[in-house]
N, C-alpha and C. Protein backbone atom coordinates (compact mmCIF):
# COMPACT_ATOMS: atom_id res chain seq x y z
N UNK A 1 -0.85 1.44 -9.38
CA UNK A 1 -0.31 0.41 -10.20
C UNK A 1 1.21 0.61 -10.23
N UNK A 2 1.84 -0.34 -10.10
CA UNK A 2 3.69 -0.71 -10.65
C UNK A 2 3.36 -0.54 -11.82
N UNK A 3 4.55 0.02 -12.84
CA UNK A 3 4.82 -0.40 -13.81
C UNK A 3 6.53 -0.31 -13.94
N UNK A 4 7.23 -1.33 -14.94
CA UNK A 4 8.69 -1.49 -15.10
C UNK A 4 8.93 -0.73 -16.05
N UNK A 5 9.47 -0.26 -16.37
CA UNK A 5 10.22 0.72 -17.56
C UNK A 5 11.32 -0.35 -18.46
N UNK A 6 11.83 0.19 -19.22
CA UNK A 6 12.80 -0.66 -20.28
C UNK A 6 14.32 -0.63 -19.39
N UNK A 7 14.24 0.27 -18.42
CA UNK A 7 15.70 -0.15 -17.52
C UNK A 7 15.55 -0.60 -16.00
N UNK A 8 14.41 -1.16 -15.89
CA UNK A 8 13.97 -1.87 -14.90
C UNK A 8 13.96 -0.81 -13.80
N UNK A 9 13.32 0.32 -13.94
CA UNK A 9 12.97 1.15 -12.70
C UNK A 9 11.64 1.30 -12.50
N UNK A 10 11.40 0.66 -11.33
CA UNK A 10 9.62 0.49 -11.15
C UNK A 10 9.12 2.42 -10.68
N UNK A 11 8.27 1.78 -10.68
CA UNK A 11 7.45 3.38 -10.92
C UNK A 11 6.11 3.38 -10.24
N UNK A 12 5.36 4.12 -9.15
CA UNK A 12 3.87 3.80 -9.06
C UNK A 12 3.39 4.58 -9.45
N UNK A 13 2.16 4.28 -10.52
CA UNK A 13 1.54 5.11 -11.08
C UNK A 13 0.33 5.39 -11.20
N UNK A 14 -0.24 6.22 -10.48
CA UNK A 14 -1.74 6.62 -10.11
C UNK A 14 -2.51 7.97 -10.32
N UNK A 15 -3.73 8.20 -10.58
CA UNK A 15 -4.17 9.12 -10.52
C UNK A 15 -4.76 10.12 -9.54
N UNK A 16 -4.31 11.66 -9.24
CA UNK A 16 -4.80 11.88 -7.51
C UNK A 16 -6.31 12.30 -8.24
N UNK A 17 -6.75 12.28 -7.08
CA UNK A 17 -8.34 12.53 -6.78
C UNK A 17 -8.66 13.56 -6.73
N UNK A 18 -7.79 14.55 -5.96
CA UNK A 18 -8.57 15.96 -5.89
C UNK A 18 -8.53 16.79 -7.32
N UNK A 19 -7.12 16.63 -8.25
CA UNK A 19 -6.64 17.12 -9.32
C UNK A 19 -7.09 16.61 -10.54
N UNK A 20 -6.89 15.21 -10.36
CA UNK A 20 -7.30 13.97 -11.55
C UNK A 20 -5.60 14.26 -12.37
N UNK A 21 -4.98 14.82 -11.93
CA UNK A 21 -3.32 14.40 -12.53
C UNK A 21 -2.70 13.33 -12.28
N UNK A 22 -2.45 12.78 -13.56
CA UNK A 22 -1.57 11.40 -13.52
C UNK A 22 0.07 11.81 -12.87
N UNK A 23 0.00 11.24 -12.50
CA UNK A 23 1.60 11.06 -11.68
C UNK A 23 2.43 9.52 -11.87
N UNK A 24 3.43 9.69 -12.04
CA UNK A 24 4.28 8.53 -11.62
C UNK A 24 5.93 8.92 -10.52
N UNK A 25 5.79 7.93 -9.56
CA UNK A 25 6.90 8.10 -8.74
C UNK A 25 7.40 6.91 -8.64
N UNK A 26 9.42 7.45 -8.71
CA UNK A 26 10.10 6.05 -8.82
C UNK A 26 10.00 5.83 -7.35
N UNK A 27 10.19 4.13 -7.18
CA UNK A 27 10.31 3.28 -6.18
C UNK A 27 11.86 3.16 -5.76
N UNK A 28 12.08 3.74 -4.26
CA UNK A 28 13.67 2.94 -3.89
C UNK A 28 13.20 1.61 -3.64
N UNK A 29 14.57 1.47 -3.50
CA UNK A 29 15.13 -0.23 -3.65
C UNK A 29 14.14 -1.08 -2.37
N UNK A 30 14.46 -0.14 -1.00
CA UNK A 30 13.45 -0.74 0.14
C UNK A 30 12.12 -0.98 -0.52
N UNK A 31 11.67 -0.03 -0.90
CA UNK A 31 10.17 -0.16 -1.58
C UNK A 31 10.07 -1.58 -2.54
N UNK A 32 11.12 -1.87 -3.57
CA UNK A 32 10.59 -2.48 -4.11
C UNK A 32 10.94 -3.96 -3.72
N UNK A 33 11.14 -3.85 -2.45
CA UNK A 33 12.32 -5.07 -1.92
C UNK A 33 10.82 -5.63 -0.91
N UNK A 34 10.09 -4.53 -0.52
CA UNK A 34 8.85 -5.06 -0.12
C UNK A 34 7.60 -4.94 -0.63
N UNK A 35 7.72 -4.30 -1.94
CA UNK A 35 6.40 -5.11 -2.88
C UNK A 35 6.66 -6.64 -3.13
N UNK A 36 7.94 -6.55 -3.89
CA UNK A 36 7.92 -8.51 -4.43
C UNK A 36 7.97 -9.12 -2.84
N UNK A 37 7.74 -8.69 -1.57
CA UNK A 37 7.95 -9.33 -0.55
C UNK A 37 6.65 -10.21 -0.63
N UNK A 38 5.35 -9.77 -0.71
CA UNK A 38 4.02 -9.72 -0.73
C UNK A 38 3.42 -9.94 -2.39
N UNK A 39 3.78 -10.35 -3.13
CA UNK A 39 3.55 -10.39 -4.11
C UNK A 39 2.42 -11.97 -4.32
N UNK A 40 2.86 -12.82 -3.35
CA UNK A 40 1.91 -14.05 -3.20
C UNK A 40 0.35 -13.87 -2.63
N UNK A 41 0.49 -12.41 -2.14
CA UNK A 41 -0.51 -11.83 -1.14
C UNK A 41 -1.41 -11.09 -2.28
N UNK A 42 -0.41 -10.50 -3.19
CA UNK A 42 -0.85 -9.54 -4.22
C UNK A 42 -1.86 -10.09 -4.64
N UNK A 43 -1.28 -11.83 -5.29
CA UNK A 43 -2.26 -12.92 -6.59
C UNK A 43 -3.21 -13.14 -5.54
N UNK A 44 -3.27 -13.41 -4.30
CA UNK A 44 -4.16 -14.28 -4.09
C UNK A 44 -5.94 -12.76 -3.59
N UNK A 45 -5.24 -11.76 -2.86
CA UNK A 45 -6.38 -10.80 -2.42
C UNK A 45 -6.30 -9.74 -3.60
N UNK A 46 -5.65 -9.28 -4.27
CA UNK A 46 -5.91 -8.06 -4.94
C UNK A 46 -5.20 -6.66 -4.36
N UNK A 47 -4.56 -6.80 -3.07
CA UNK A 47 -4.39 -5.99 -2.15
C UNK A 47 -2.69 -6.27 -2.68
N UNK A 48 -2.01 -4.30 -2.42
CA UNK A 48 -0.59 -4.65 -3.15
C UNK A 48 -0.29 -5.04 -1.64
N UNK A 49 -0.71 -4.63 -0.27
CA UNK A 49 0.14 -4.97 0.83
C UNK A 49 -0.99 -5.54 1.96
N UNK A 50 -0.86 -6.31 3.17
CA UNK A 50 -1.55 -6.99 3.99
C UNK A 50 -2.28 -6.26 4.93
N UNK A 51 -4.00 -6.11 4.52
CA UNK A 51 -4.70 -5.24 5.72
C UNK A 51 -4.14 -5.28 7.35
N UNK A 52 -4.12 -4.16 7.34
CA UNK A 52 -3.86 -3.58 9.15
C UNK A 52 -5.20 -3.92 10.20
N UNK A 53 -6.33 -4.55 9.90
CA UNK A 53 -7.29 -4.46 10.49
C UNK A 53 -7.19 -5.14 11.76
N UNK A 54 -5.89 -6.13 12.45
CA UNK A 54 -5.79 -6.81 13.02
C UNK A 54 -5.29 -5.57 14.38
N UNK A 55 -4.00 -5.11 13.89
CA UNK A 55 -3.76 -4.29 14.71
C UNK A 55 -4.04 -3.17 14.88
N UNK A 56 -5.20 -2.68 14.53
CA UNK A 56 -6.24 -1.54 14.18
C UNK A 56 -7.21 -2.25 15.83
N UNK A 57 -7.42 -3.48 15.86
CA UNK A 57 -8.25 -3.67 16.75
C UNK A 57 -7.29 -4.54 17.97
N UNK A 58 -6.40 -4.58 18.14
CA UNK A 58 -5.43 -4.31 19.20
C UNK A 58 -5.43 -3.27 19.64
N UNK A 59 -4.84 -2.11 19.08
CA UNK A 59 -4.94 -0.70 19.18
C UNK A 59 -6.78 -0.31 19.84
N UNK A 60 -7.34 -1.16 19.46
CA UNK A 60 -8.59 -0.10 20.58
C UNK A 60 -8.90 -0.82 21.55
N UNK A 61 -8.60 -2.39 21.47
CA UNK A 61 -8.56 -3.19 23.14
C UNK A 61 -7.93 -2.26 23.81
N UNK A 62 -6.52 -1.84 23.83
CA UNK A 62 -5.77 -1.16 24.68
C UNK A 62 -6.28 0.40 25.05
N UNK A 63 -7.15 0.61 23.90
CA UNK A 63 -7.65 2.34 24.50
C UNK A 63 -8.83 2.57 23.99
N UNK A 64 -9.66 1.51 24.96
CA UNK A 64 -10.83 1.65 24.73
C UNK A 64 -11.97 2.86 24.81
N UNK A 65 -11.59 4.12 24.94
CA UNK A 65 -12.50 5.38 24.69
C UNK A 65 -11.92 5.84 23.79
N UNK A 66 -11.32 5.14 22.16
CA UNK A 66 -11.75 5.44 20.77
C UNK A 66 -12.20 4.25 20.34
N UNK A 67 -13.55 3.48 20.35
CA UNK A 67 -13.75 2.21 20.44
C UNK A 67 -14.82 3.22 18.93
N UNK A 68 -15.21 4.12 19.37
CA UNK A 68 -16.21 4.03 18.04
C UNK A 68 -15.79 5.26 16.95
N UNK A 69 -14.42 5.37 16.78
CA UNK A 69 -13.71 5.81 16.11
C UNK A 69 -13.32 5.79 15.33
N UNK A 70 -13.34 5.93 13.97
CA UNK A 70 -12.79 5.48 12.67
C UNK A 70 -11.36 5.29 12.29
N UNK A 71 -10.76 4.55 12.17
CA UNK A 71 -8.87 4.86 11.88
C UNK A 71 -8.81 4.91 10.77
């Protein structure tokens, strides 16, 4: 999850899995220059950025002996 702070420094803030420690890390400017990039993408799938699955399967046309390979 984003969250904004009171001086407008975004932050992502999640819990890890192996630890269960909450963390938050600030966002540079690139970062947050391409969340609101995708943000129409955000409302409409739920997803903060646009599945790779397209070029996930480019990538095994071209090398086809990892065809049953997990990425």
């Amino acid at each position: 999850m984003v969250n904004i702070d009171s001086e407008g420094v975004h932050w992502i803030s999640l819990f890890q899995k192996k630890t269960k420690d909450y963390i938050e890390i600030p966002m540079s400017d690139t970062a947050i220059e391409i969340y609101k990039r995708f943000e129409s993408h955000r409302k409409t799938t739920g997803f903060v950025l646009p599945m790779l699955q397209h070029y996930c399967n480019i990538f095994k046309q071209k090398f086809p002996q990892i065809r049953g390979t997990k990425i």
